[in-house]
C-alpha atoms as a PDB file:
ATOM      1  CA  UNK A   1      65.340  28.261  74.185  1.00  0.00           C
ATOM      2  CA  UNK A   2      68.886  28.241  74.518  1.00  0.00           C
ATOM      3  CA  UNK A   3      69.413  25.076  73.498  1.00  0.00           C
ATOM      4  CA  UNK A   4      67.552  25.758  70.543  1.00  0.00           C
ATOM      5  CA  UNK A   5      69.591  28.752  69.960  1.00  0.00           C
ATOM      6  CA  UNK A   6      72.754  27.263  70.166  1.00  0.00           C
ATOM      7  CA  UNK A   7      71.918  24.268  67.300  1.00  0.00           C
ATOM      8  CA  UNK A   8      70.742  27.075  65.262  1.00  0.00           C
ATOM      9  CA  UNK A   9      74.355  28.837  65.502  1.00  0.00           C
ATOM     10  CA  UNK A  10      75.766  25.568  64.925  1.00  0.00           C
ATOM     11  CA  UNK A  11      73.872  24.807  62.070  1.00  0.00           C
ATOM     12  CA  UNK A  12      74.315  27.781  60.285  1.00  0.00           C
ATOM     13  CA  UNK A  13      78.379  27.426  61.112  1.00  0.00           C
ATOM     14  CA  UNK A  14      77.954  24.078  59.414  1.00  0.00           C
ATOM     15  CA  UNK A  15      76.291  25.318  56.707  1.00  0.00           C
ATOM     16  CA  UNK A  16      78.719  28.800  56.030  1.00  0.00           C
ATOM     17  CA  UNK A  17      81.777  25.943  56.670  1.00  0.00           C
ATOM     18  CA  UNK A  18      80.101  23.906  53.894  1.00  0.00           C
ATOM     19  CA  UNK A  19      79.279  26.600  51.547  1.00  0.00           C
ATOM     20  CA  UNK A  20      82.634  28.204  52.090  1.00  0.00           C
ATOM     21  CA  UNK A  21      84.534  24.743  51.142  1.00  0.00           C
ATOM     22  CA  UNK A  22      82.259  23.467  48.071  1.00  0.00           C
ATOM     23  CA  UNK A  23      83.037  27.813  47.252  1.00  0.00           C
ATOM     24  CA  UNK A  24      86.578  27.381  46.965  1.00  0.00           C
ATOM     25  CA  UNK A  25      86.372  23.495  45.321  1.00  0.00           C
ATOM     26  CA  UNK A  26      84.651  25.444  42.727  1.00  0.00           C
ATOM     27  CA  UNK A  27      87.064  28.032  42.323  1.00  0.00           C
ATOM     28  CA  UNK A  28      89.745  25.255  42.280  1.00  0.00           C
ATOM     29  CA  UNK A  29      88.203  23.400  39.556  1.00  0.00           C
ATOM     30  CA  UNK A  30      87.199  26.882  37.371  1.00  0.00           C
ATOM     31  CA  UNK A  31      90.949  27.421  37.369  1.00  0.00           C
ATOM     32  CA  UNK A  32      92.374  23.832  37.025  1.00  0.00           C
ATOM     33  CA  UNK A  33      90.124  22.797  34.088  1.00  0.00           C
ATOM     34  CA  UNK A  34      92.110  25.605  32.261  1.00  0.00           C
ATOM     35  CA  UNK A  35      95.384  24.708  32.583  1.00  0.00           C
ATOM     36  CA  UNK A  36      96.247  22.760  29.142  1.00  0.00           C
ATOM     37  CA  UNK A  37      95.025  25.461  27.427  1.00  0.00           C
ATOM     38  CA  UNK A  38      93.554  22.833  25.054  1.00  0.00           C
ATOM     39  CA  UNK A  39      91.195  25.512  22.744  1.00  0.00           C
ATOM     40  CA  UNK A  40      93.911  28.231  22.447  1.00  0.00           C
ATOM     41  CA  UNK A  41      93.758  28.968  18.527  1.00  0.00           C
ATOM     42  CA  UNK A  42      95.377  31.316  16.070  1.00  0.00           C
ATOM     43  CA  UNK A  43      93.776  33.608  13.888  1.00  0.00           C
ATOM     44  CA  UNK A  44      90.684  33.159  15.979  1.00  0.00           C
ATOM     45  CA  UNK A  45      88.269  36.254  15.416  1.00  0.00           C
ATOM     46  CA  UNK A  46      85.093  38.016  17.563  1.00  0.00           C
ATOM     47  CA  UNK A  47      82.567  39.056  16.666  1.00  0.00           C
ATOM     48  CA  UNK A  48      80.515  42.023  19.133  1.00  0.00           C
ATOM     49  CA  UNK A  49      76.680  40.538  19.489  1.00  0.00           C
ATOM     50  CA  UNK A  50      74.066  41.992  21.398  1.00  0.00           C
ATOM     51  CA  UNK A  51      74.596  39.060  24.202  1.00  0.00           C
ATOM     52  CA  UNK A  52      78.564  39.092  24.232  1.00  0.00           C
ATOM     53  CA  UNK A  53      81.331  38.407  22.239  1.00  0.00           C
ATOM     54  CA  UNK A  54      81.285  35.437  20.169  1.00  0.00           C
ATOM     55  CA  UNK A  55      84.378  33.440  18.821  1.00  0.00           C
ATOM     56  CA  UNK A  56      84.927  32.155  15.660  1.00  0.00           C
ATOM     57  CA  UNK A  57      87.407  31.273  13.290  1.00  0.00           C
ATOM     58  CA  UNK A  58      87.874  31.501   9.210  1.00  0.00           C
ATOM     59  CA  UNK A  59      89.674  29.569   7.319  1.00  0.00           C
ATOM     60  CA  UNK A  60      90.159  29.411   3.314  1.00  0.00           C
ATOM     61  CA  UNK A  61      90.250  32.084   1.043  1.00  0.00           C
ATOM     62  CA  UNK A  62      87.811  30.959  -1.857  1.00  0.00           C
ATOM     63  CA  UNK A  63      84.592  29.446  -3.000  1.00  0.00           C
ATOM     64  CA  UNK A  64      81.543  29.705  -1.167  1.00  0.00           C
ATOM     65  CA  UNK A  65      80.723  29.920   2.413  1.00  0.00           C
ATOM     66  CA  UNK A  66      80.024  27.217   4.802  1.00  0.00           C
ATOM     67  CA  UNK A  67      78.804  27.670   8.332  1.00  0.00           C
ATOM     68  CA  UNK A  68      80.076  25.157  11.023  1.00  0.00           C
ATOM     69  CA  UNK A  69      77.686  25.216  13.891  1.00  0.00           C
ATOM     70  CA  UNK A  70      78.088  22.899  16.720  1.00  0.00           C
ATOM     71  CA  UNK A  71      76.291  20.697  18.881  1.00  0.00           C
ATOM     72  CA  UNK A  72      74.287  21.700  22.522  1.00  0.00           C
ATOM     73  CA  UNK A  73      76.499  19.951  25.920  1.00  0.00           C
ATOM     74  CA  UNK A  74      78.431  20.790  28.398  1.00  0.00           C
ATOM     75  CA  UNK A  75      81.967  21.216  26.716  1.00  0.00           C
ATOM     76  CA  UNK A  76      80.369  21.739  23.369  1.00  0.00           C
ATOM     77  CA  UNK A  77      82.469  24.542  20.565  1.00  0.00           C
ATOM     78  CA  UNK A  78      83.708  24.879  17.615  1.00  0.00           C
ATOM     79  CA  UNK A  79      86.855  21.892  18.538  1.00  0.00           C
ATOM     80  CA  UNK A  80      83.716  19.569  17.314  1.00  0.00           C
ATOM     81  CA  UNK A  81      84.636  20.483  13.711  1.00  0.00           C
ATOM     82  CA  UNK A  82      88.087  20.348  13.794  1.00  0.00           C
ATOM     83  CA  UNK A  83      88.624  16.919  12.138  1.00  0.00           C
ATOM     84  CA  UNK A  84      87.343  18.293   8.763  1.00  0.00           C
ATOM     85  CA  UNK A  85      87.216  22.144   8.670  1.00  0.00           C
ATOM     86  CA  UNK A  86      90.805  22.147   6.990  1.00  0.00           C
ATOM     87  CA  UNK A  87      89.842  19.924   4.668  1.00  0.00           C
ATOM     88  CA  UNK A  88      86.708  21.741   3.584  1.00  0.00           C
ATOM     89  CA  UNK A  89      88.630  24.902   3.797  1.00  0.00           C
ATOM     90  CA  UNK A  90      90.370  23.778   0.311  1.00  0.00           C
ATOM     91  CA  UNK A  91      87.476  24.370  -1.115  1.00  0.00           C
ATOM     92  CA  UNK A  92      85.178  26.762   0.371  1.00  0.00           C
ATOM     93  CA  UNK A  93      85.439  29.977   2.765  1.00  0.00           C
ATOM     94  CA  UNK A  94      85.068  27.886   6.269  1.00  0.00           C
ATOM     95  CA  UNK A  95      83.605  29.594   9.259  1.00  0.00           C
ATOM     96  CA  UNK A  96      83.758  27.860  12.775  1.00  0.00           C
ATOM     97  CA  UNK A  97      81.683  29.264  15.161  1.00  0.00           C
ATOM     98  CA  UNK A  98      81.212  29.004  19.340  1.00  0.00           C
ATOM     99  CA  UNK A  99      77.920  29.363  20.029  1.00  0.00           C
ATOM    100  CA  UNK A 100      76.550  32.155  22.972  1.00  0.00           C
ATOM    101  CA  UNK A 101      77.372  30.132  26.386  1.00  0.00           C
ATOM    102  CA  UNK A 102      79.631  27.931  24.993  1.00  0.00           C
ATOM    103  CA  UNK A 103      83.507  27.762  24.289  1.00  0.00           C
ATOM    104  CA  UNK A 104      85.741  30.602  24.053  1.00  0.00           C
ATOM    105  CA  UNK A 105      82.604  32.915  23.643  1.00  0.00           C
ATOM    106  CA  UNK A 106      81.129  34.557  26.614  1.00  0.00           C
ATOM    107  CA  UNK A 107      78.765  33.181  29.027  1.00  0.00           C
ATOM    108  CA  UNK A 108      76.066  35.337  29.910  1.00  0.00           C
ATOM    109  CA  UNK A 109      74.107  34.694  32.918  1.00  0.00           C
ATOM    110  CA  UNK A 110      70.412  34.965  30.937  1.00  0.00           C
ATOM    111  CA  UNK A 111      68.045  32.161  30.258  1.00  0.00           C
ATOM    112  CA  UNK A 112      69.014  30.946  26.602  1.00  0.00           C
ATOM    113  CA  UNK A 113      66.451  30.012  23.853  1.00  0.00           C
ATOM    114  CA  UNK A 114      65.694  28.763  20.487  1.00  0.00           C
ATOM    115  CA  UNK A 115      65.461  32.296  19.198  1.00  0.00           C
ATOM    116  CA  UNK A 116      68.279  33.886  21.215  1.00  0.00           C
ATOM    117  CA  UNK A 117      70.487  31.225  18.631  1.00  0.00           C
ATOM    118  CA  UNK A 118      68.115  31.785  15.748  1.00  0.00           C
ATOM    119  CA  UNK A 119      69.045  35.279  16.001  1.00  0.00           C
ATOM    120  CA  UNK A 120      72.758  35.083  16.196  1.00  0.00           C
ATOM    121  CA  UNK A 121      72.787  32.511  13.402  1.00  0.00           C
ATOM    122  CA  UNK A 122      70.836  35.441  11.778  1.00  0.00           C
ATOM    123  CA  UNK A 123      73.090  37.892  12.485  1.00  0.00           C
ATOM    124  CA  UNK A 124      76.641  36.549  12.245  1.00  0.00           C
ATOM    125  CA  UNK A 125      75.723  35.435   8.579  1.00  0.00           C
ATOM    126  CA  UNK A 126      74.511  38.866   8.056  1.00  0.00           C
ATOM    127  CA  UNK A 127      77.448  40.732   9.446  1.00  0.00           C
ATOM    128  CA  UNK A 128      80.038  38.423   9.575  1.00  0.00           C
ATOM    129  CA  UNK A 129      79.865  36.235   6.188  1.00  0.00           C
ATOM    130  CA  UNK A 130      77.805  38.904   4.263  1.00  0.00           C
ATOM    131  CA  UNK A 131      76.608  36.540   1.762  1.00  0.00           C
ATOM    132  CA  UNK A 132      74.268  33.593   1.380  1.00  0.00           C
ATOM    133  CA  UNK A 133      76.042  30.458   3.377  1.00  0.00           C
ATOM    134  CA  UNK A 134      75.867  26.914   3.639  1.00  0.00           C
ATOM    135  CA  UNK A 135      75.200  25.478   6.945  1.00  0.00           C
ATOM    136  CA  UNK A 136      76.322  22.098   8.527  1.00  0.00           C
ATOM    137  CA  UNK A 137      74.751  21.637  12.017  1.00  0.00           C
ATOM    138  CA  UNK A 138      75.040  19.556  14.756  1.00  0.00           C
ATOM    139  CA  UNK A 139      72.561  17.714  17.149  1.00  0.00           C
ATOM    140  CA  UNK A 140      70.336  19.861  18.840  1.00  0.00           C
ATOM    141  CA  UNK A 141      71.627  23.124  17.262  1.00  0.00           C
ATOM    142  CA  UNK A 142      69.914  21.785  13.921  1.00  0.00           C
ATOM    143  CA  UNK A 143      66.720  23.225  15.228  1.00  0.00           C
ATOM    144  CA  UNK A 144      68.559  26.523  15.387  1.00  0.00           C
ATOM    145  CA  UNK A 145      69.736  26.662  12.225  1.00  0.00           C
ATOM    146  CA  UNK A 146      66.412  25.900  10.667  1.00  0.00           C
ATOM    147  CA  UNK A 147      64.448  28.172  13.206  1.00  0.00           C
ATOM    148  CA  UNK A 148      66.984  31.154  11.320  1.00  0.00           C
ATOM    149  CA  UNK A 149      66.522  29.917   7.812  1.00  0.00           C
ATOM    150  CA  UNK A 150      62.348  30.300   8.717  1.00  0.00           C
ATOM    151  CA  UNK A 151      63.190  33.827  10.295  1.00  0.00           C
ATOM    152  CA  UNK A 152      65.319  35.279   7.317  1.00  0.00           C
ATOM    153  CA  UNK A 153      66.355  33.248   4.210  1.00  0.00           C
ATOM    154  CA  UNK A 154      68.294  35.405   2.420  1.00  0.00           C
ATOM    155  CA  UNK A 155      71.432  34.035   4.207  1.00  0.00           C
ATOM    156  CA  UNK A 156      71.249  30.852   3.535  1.00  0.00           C
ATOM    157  CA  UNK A 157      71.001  28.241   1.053  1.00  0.00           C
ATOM    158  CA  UNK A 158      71.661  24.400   2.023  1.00  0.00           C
ATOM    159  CA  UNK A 159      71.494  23.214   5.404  1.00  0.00           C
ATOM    160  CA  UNK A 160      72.985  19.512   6.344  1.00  0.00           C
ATOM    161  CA  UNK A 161      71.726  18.170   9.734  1.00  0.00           C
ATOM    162  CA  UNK A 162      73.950  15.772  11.582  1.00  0.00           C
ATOM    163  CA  UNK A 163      71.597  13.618  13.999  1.00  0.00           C
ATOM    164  CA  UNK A 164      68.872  16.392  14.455  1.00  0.00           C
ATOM    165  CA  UNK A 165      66.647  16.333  17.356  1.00  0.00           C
ATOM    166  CA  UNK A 166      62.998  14.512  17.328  1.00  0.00           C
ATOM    167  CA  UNK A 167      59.813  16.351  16.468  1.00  0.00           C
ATOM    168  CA  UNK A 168      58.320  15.007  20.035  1.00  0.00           C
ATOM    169  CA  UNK A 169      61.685  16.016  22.087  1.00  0.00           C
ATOM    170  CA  UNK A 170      61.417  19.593  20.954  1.00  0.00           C
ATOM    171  CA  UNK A 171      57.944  20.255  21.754  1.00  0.00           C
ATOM    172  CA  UNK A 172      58.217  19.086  25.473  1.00  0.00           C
ATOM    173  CA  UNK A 173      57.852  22.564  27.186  1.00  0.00           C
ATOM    174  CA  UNK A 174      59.241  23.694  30.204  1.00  0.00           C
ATOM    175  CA  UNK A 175      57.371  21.549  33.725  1.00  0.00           C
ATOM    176  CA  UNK A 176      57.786  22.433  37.675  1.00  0.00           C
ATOM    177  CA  UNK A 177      60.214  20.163  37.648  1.00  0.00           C
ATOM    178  CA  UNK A 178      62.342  21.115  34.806  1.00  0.00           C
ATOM    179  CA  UNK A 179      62.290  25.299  36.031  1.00  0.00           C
ATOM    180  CA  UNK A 180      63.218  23.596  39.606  1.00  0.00           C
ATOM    181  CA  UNK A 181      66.245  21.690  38.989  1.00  0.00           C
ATOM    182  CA  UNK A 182      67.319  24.929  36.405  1.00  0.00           C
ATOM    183  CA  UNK A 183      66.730  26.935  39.540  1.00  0.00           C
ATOM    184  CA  UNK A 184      69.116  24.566  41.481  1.00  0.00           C
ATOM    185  CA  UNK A 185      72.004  24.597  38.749  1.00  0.00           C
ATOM    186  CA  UNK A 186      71.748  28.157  38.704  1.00  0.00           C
ATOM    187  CA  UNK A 187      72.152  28.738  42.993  1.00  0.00           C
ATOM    188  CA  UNK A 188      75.783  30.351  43.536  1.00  0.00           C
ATOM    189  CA  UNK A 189      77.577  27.767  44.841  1.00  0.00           C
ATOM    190  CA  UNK A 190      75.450  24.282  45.505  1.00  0.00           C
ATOM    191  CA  UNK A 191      74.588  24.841  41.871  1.00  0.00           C
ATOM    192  CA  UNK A 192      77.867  25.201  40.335  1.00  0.00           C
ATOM    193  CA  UNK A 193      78.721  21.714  42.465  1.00  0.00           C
ATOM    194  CA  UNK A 194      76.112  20.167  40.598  1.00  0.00           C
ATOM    195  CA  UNK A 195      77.732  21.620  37.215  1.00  0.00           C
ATOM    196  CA  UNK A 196      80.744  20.679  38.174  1.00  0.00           C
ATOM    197  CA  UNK A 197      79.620  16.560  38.445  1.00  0.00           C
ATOM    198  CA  UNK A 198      77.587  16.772  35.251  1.00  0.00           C
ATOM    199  CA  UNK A 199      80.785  18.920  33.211  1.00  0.00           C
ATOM    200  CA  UNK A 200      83.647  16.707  35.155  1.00  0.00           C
ATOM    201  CA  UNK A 201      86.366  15.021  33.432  1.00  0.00           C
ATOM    202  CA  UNK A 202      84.558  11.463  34.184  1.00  0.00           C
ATOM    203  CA  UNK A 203      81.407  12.377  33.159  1.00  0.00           C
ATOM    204  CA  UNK A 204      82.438  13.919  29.435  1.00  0.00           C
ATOM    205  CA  UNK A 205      84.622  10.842  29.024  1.00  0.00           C
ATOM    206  CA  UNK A 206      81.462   8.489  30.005  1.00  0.00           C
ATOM    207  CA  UNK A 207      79.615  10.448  27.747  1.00  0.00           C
ATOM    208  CA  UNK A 208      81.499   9.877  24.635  1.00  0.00           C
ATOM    209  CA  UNK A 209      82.046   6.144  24.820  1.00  0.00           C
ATOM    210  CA  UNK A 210      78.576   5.564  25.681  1.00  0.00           C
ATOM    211  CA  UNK A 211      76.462   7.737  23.753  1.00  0.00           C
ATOM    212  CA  UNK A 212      78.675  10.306  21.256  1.00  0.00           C
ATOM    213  CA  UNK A 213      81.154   7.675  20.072  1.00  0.00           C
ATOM    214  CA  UNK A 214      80.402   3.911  18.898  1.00  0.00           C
ATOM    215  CA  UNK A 215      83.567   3.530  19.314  1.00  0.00           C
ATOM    216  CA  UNK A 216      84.943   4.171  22.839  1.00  0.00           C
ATOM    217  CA  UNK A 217      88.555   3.097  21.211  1.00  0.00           C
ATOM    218  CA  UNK A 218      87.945   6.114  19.307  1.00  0.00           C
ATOM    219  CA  UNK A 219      88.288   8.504  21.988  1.00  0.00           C
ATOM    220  CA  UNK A 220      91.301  10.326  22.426  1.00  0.00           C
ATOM    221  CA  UNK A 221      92.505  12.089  26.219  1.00  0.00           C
ATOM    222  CA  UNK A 222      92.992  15.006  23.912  1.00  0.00           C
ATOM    223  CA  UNK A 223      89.063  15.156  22.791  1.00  0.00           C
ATOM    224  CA  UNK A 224      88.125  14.671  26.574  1.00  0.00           C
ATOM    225  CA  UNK A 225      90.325  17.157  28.027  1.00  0.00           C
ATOM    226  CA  UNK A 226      89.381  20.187  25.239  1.00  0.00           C
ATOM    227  CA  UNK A 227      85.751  19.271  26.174  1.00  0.00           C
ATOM    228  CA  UNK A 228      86.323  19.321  29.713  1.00  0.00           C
ATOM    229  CA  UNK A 229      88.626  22.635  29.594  1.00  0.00           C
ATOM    230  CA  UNK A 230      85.645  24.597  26.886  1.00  0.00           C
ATOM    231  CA  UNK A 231      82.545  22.998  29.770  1.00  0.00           C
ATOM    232  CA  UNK A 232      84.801  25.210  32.219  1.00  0.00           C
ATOM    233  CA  UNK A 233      86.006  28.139  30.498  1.00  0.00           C
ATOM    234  CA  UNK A 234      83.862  31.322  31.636  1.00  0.00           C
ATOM    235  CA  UNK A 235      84.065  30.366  35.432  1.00  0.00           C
ATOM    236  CA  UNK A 236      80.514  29.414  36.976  1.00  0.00           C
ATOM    237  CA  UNK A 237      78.791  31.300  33.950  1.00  0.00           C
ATOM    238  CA  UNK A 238      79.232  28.266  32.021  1.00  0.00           C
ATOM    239  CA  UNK A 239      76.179  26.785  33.715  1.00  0.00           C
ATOM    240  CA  UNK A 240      73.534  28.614  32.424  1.00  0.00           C
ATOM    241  CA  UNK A 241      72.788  27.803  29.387  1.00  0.00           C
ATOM    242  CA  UNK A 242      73.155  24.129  30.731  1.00  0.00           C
ATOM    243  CA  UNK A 243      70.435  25.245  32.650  1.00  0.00           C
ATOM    244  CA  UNK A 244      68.194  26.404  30.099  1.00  0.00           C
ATOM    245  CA  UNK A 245      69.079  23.145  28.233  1.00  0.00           C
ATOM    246  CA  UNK A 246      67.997  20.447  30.803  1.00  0.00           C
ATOM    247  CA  UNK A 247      65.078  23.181  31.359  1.00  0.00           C
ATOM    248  CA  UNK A 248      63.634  22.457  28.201  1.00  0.00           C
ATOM    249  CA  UNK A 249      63.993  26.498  27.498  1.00  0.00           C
ATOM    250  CA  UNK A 250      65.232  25.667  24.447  1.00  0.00           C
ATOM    251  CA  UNK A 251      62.869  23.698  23.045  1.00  0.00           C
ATOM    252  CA  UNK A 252      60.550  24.879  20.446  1.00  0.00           C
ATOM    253  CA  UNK A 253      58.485  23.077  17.311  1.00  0.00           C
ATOM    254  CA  UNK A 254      60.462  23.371  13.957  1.00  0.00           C
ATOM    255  CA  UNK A 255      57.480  21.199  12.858  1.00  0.00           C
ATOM    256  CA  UNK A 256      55.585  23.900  10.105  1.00  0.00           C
ATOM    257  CA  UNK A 257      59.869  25.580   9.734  1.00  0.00           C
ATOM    258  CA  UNK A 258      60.858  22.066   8.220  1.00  0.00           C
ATOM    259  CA  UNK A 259      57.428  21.894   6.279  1.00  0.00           C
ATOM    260  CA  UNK A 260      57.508  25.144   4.573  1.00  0.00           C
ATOM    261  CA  UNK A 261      61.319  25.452   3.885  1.00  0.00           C
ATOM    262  CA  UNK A 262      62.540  25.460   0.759  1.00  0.00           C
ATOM    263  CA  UNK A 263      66.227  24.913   1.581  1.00  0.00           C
ATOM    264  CA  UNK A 264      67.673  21.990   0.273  1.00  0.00           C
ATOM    265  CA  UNK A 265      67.878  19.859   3.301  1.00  0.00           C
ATOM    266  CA  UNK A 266      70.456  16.961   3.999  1.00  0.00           C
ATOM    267  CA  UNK A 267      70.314  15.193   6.640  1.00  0.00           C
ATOM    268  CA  UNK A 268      73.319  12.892   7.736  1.00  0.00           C
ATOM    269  CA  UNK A 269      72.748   9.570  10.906  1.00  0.00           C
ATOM    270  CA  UNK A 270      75.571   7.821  12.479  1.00  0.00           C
ATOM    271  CA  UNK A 271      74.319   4.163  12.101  1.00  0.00           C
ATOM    272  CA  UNK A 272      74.042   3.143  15.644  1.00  0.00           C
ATOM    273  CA  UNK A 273      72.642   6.732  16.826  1.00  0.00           C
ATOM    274  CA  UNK A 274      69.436   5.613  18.632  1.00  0.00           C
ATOM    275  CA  UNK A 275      66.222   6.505  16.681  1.00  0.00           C
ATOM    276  CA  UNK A 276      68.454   7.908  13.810  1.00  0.00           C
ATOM    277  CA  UNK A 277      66.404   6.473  10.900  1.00  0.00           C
ATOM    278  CA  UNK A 278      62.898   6.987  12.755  1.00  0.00           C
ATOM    279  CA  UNK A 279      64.094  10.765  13.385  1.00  0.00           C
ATOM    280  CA  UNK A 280      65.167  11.224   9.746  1.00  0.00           C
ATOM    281  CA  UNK A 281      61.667   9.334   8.436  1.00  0.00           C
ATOM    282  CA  UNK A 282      60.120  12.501  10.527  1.00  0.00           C
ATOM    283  CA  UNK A 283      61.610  14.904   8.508  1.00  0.00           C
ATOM    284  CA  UNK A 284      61.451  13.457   5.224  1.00  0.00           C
ATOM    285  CA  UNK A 285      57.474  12.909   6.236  1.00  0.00           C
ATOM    286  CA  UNK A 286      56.692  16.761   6.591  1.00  0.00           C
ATOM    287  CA  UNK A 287      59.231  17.452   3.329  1.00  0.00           C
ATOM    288  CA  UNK A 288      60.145  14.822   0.993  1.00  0.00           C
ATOM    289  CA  UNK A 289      62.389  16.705  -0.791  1.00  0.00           C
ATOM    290  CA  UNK A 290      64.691  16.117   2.105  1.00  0.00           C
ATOM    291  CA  UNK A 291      67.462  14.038   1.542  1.00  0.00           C
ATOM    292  CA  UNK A 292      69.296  11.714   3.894  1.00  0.00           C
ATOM    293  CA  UNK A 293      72.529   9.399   4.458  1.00  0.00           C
ATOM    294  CA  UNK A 294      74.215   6.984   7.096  1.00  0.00           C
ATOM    295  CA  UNK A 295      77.632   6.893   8.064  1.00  0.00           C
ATOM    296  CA  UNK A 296      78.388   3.433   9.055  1.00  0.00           C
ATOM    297  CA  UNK A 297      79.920   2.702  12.553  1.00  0.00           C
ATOM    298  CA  UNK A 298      79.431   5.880  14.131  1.00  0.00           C
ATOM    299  CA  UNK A 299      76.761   8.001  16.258  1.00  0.00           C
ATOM    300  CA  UNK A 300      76.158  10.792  17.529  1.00  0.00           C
ATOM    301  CA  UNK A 301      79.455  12.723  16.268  1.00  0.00           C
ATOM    302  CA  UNK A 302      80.307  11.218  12.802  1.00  0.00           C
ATOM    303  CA  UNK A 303      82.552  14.066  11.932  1.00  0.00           C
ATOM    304  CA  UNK A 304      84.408  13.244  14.719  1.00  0.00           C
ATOM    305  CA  UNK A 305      84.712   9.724  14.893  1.00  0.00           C
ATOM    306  CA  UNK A 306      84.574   9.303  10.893  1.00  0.00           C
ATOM    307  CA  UNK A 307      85.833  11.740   9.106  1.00  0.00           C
ATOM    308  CA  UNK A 308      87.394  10.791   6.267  1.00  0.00           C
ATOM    309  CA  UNK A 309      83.359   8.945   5.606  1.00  0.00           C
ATOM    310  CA  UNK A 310      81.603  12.561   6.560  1.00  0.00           C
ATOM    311  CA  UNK A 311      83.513  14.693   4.246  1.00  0.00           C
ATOM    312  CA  UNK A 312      82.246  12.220   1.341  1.00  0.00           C
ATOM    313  CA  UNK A 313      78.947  13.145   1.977  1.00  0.00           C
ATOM    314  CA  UNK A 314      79.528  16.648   2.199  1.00  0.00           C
ATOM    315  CA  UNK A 315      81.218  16.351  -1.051  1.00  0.00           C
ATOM    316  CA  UNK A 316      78.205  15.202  -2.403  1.00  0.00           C
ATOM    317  CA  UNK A 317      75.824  17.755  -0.942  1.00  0.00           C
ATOM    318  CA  UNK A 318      77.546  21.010  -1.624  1.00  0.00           C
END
């Protein structure tokens, strides 16, 4: 019995030892991951939502309204846009925002969903803009912005997808396994660890010249480190709503929203995006008035890695 006793207080010395190093490695890496100061912006503006403050930028002083709206992963903000927002600011009233959980806007520790975005997209056009608004979105967050248009029209008028989600991938609901491993990500400090690999340096970098970029020459330390400082900012709150993410929590079917819209619907494929042509076949299958276009040599961030290419099309559209 003593024996037993005395592995059990060794054990759980182990364990406190190990819990109280990974603790401060965390700490260490909340604070380093900050120190370029990479998204620091003037004339940034927030704006008080129900859920926290949200960041955002204008820029422009004339002609109408365009929404930038950014993709879903760790490190994701506004930064995503900021290869053309100038540019389109010449001609329209641009607004940039940081979605709820991500970049300079705050983190709360809920469980995030399609309508929790819906809703702010809802609002801040409401509040914010105050008239109807174009919207450009990004990856998965193009199932936001047409989850809003379905929930309140009124705000908004065209909507230009760039490499929307599948039909199939956002009706996969939440399994045991999926509410386990958010469970994990979301423990206090074995849970931030595992943020920490997916968000590190390394793993944004990999991310970009294998699956964001076609062009891995195309990626610039700068780009890396802004995504790796924004995947950071908030502390450990950062994690949740990667949590919710790789939870499938927000996942919903847009399937009768992209049906029964009458927005004027545009949506824009890198060329070498994986399933980019199948995906936008989907859409134009449940509403043919949607139209489409491919920017050559890019994928999953065209704006990014193409500018110049993008801005054509958005020319065209609006």
């Amino acid at each position: 019995m003593k024996k037993n006793g005395h592995r059990l207080l060794t054990l759980a010395a182990l364990v406190g030892t190990a819990a109280g190093v990974i603790h401060i490695a965390n700490r260490f890496i909340d604070a380093t991951s900050q120190l370029k100061d990479m998204l620091e912006q003037p004339h940034s503006k927030t704006y008080g939502w129900r859920f926290g403050k949200i960041f955002y930028t204008k820029q422009g002083h004339g002609g109408t309204p365009i929404l930038l709206i950014h993709d879903i992963m760790p490190g994701a903000s506004g930064y995503e846009w900021n290869a053309i927002e100038k540019q389109l600011a010449t001609e329209h009233t641009v607004y940039t925002i940081d979605l709820l959980g991500c970049g300079r806007s705050e983190k709360p520790d809920i469980t995030y969903t399609n309508f929790v975005f819906a809703q702010l997209l809802c609002d801040f056009a409401k509040n914010v803009i105050r008239e109807e608004t174009d919207v450009i979105a990004s990856g998965f967050s193009g199932s936001f912005a047409i989850m809003a248009y379905r929930n309140n029209s009124d705000h908004f008028r065209k909507i230009m997808l760039v490499n929307p989600p599948s039909f199939s991938s956002l009706k996969q609901a939440p399994c045991k396994d999926n509410k386990l491993f958010k469970y994990f990500i979301e423990l206090p400090i074995f849970g931030t660890l595992i943020y920490h690999m997916v968000a590190s340096r390394e793993s944004i970098s990999s991310l970009f010249m294998e699956k964001l970029f076609y062009n891995p020459f195309h990626v610039t330390d700068t780009l890396v480190d802004t995504y790796y400082e924004s995947a950071h900012k908030g502390g450990s709150n950062a994690k949740y709503l990667y949590s919710s993410y790789i939870g499938k929590y927000l996942n919903i079917s847009i399937n009768n929203a992209v049906e029964s819209s009458n927005a004027c619907i545009y949506i824009i494929s890198g060329e070498k995006e994986a399933s980019a042509s199948l995906i936008a076949e989907e859409y134009q299958k449940l509403n043919s008035s949607i139209e489409t276009a491919v920017i050559p040599e890019t994928r999953h961030l065209p704006h990014l890695e193409d500018p110049e290419h993008f801005l054509e099309q958005v020319a065209i559209f609006l």
